[in-house]
Protein backbone atom coordinates (compact mmCIF):
# COMPACT_ATOMS: atom_id res chain seq x y z
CA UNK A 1 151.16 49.14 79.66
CA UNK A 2 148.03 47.09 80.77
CA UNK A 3 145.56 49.50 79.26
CA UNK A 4 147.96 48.84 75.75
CA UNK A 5 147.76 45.79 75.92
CA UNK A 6 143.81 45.43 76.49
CA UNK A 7 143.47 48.16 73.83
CA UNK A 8 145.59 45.86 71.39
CA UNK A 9 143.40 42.74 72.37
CA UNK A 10 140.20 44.31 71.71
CA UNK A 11 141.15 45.59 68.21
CA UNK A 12 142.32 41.96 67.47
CA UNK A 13 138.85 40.92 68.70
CA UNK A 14 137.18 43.08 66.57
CA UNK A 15 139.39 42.32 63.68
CA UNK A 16 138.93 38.94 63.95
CA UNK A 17 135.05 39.40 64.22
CA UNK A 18 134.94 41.66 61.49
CA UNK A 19 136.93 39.05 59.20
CA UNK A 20 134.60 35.85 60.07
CA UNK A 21 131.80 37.88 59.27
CA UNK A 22 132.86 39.06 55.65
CA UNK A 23 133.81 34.85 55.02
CA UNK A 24 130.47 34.18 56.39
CA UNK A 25 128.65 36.84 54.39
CA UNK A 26 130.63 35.86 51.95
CA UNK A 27 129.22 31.87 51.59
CA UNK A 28 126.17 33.12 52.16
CA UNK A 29 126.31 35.26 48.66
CA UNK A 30 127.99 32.05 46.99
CA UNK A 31 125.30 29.34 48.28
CA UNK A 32 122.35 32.05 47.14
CA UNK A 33 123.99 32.05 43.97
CA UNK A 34 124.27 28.44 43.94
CA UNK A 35 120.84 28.10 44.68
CA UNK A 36 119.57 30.61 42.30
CA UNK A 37 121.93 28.39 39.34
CA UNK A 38 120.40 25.11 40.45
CA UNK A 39 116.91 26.55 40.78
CA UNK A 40 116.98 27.99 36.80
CA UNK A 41 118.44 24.82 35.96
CA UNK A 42 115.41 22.65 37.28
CA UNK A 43 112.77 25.04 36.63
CA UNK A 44 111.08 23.36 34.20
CA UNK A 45 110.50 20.04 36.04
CA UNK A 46 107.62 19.63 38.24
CA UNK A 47 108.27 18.31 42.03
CA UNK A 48 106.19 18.02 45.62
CA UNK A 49 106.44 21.42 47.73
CA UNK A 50 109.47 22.02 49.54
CA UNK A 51 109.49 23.12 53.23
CA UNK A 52 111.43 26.37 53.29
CA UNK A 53 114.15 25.39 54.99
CA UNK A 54 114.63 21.55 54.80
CA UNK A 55 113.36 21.05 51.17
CA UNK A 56 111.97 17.50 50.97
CA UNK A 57 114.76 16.32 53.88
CA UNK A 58 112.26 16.73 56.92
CA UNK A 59 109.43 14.46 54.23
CA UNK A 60 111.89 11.98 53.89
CA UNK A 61 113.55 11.56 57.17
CA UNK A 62 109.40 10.97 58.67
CA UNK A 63 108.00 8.66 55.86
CA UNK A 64 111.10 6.83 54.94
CA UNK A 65 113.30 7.19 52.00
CA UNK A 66 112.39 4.51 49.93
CA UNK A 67 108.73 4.77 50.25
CA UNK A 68 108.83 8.63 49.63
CA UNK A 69 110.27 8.23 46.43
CA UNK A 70 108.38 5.32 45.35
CA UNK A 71 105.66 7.25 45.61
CA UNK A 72 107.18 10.32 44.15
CA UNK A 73 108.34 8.63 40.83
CA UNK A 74 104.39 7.71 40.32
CA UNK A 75 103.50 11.10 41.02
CA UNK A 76 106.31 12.61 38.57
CA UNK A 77 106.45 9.80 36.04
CA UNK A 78 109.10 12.00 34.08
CA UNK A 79 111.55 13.81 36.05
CA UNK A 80 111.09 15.53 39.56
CA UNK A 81 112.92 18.17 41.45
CA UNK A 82 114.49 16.76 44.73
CA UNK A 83 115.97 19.38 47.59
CA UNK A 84 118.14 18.54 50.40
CA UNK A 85 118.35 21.68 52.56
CA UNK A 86 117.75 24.89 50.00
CA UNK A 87 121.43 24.71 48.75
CA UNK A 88 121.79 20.82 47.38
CA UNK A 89 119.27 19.79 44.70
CA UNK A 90 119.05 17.00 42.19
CA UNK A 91 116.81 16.31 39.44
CA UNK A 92 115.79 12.61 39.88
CA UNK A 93 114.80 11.06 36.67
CA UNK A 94 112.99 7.96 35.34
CA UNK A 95 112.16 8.38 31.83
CA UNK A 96 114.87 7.01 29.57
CA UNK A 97 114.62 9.50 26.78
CA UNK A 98 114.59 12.41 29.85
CA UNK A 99 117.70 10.54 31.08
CA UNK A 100 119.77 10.20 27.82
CA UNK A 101 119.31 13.78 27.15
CA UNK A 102 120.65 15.14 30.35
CA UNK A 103 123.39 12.29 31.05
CA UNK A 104 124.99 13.15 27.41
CA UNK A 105 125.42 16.90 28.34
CA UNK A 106 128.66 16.86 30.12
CA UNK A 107 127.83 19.08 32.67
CA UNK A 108 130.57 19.30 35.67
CA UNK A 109 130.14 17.13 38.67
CA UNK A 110 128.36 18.79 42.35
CA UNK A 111 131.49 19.43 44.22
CA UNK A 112 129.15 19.78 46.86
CA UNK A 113 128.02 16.57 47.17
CA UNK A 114 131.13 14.70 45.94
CA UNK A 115 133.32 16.62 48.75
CA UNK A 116 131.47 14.55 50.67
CA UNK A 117 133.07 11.39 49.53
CA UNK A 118 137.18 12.68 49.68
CA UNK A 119 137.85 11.42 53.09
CA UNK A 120 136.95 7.61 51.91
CA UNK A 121 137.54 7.72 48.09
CA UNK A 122 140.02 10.55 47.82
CA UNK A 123 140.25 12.55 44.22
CA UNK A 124 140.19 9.37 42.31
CA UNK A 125 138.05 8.65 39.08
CA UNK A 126 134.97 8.76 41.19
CA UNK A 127 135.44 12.49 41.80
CA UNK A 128 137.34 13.81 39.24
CA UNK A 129 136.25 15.56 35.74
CA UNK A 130 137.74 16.89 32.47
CA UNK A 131 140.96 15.56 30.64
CA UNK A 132 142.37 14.71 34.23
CA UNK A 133 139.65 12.26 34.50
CA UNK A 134 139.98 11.08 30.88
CA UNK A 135 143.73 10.74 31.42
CA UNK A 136 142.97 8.31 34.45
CA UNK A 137 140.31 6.80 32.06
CA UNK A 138 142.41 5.73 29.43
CA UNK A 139 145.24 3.54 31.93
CA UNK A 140 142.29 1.48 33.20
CA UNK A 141 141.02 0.77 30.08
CA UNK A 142 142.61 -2.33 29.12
CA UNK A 143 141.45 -3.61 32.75
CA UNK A 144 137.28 -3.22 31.00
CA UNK A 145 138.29 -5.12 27.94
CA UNK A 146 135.58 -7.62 27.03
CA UNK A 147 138.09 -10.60 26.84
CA UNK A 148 138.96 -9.29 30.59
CA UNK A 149 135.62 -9.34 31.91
CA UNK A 150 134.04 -12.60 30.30
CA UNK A 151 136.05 -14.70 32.78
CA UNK A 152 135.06 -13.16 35.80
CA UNK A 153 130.84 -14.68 34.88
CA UNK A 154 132.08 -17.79 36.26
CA UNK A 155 133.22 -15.56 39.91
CA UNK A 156 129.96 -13.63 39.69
CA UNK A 157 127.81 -17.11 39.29
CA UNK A 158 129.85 -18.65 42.34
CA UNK A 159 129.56 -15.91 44.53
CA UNK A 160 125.65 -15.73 43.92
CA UNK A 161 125.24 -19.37 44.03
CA UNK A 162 126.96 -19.07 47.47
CA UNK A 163 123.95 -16.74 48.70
CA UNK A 164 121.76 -18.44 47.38
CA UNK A 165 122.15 -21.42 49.05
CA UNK A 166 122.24 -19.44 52.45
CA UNK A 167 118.51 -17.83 50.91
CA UNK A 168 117.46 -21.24 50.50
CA UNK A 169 118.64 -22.94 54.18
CA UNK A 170 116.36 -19.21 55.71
CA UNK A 171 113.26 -20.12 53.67
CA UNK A 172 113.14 -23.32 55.23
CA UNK A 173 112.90 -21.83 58.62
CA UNK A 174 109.38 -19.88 57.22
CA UNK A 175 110.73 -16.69 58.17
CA UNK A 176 110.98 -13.61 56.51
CA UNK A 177 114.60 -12.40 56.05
CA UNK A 178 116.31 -9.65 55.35
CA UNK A 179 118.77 -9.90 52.47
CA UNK A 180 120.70 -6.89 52.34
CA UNK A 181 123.47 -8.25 54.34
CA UNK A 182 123.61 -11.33 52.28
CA UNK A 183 123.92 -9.63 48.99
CA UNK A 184 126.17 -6.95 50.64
CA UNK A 185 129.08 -9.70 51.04
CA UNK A 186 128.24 -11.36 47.89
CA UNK A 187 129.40 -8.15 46.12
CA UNK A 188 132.21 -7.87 48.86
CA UNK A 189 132.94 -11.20 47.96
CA UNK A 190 133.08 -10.77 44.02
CA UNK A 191 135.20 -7.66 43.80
CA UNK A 192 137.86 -9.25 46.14
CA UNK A 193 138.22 -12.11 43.71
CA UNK A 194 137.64 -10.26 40.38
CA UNK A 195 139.21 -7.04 41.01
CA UNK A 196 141.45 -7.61 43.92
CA UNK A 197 142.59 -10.71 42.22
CA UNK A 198 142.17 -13.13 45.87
CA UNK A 199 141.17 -16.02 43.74
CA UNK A 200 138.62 -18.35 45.70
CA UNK A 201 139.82 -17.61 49.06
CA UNK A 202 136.15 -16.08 50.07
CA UNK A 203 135.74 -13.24 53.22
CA UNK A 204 138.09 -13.63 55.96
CA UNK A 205 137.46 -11.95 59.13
CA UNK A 206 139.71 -8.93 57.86
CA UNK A 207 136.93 -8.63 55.14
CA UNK A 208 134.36 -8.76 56.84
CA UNK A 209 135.54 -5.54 59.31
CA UNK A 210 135.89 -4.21 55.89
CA UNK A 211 132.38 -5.28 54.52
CA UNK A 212 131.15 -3.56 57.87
CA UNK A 213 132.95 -0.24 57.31
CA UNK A 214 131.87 0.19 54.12
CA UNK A 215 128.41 0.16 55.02
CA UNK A 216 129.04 2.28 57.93
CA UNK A 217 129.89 4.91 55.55
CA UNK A 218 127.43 4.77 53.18
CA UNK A 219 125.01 5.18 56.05
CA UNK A 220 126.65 7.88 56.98
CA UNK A 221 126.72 9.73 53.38
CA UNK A 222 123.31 9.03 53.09
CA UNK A 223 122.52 10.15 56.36
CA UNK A 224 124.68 13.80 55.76
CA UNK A 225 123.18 14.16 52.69
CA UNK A 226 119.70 14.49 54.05
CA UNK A 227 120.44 16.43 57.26
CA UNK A 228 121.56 19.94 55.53
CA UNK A 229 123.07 20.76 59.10
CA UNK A 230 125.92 18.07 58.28
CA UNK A 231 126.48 19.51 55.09
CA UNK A 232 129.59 21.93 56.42
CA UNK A 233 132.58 20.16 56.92
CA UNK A 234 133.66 21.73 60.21
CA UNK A 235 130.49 21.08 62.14
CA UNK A 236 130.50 17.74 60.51
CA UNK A 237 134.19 16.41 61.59
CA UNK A 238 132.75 17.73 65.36
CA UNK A 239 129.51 15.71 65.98
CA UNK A 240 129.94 12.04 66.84
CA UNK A 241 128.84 11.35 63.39
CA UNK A 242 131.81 12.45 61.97
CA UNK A 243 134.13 10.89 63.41
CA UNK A 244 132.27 7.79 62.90
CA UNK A 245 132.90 7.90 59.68
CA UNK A 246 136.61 8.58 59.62
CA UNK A 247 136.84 5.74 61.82
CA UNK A 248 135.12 4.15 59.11
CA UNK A 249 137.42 5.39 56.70
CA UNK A 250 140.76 4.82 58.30
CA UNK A 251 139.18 0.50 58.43
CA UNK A 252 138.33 0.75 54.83
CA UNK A 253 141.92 2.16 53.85
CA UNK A 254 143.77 0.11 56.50
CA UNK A 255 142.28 -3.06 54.46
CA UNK A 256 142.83 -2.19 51.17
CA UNK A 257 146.75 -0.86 51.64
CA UNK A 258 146.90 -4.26 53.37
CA UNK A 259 145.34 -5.88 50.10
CA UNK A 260 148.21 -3.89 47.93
CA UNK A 261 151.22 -4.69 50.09
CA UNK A 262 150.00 -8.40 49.91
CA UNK A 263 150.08 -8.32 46.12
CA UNK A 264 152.96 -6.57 45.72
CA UNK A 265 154.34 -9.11 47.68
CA UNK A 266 153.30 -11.66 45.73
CA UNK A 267 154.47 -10.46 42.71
CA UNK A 268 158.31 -10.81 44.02
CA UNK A 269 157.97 -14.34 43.38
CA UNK A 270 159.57 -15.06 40.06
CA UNK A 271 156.11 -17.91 39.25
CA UNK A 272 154.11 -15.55 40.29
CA UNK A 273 155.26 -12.35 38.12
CA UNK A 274 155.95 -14.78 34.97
CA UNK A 275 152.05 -16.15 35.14
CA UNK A 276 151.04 -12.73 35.43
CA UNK A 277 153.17 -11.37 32.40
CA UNK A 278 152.23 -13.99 30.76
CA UNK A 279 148.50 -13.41 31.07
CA UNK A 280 146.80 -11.56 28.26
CA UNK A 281 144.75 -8.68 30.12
CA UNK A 282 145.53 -7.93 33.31
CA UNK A 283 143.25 -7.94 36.93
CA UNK A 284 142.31 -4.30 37.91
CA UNK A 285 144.69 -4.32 40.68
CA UNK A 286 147.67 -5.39 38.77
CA UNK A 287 146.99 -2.39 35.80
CA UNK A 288 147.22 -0.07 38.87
CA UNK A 289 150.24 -1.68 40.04
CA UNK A 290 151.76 -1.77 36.85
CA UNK A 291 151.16 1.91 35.98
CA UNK A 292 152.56 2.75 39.54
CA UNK A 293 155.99 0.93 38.44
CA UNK A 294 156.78 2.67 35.65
């Protein structure tokens, strides 16, 4: 009976050995064929040498992103080949002729680089292609209407006049600053009024945690997308990386239902729902609302 049962156990063993080899043999063929795809597709365009297994990763991680590419786009005027890893390249381009003529192709979106996005966006228009996208499209159009947008100038000027007159109590001080925080919430502060529809309210402390997340995870995206090691999804969602970022995620969604149930709330009230009806284009928010009703 033992000797069975140890017999049994090994051929499960070598079953189940046998199976994550073919799957892993098996992404191997499909990234090689991957690569091979991307690498015909950029052939053409020049680019710095790639290390053999980090691609320009390892250059940029050392010199700094920024600076690398600077530098890059004076070296490759044009167009330039740009590798993350061996299996994740992009063609970064700064001619606008170059530009038109690849943007107007319609070629499908990297799944492998979108995936990366699904735990914080989800499949919305973002990731999304073909007549599912255009389908999506079309029920926010009326919320990009020109009489929509004019409006919203006034929020943009308020919200930068705001920062600037924080810029302008720094420079006083005779300090350098750094500004990416500043301009950060101004755009944090703009889409909650303009597309969120919070009138002049400004950040709470709720959007601020939110404000914080959301740069959390787009250090974190840009930080996977450079370290090719990240790029799988299992090892990712195991390193303390990865769950930094779906704590990250599960802030940024926590504030944004929050910012739905409030409007739908608000839109109980009888004043409330009449001024909106009675508007003639509707805020983003209440086009998605409105679709979701019907």
């Amino acid at each position: 009976m033992v000797p069975s049962f140890f017999s049994l156990s090994s051929c499960l063993g070598l079953w189940a050995s046998g199976l994550i080899l073919v799957l892993g043999f098996l992404k191997l063929i499909r990234l090689l064929l991957r690569r091979q795809r991307l690498a015909k597709a950029m052939g053409n365009f020049p680019g710095p040498p790639t290390h053999w297994l980090f691609g320009h990763a390892l250059e940029i991680l050392q010199t700094g992103s920024l600076d690398k590419v600077v530098s890059w786009a004076h070296q490759f005027p044009y167009a330039h080949q740009l590798w993350f890893g061996q299996f994740i390249g992009f063609l970064n381009i700064y001619e606008p002729d170059y530009a038109k003529a690849v943007y107007s192709r319609g070629d499908p979106k990297a799944p492998d680089v979108y995936d990366f996005l699904l735990q914080w966006t989800g499949r919305g228009l973002l990731v999304l292609e073909g007549p599912k996208w255009f389908q999506h499209r079309k029920l926010l159009t009326a919320g990009f209407h020109y009489d929509v947008l004019k409006p919203y100038v006034a929020l943009f000027a308020e919200s930068t006049r705001v920062m600037l007159d924080k810029w302008e109590e720094k420079a006083q001080e005779g300090k350098s600053f750094d500004i990416f925080c500043d301009v950060g919430h101004m755009a944090l502060d703009t889409l909650m009024k303009c597309i969120f529809g919070r009138g002049d309210t400004g950040l709470g402390h709720r959007d601020s945690s939110y404000y914080l997340a959301v740069s959390d995870l787009t250090l974190l995206t840009q930080q996977r997308l450079v370290s090719f090691y990240y790029h799988n999804d299992f090892i990712y969602w195991l390193t303390p990386h990865g769950r930094r970022f779906l704590r990250a995620c599960q802030v940024a969604h926590d504030h944004t239902d929050q910012v739905i149930r409030e409007r739908k709330a608000a839109l109980q009230d009888e004043k409330v729902r009449k001024k909106t009806q009675n508007r003639r284009h509707l805020d983003f928010l209440d086009i998605l609302l409105g679709v979701q009703g019907r």
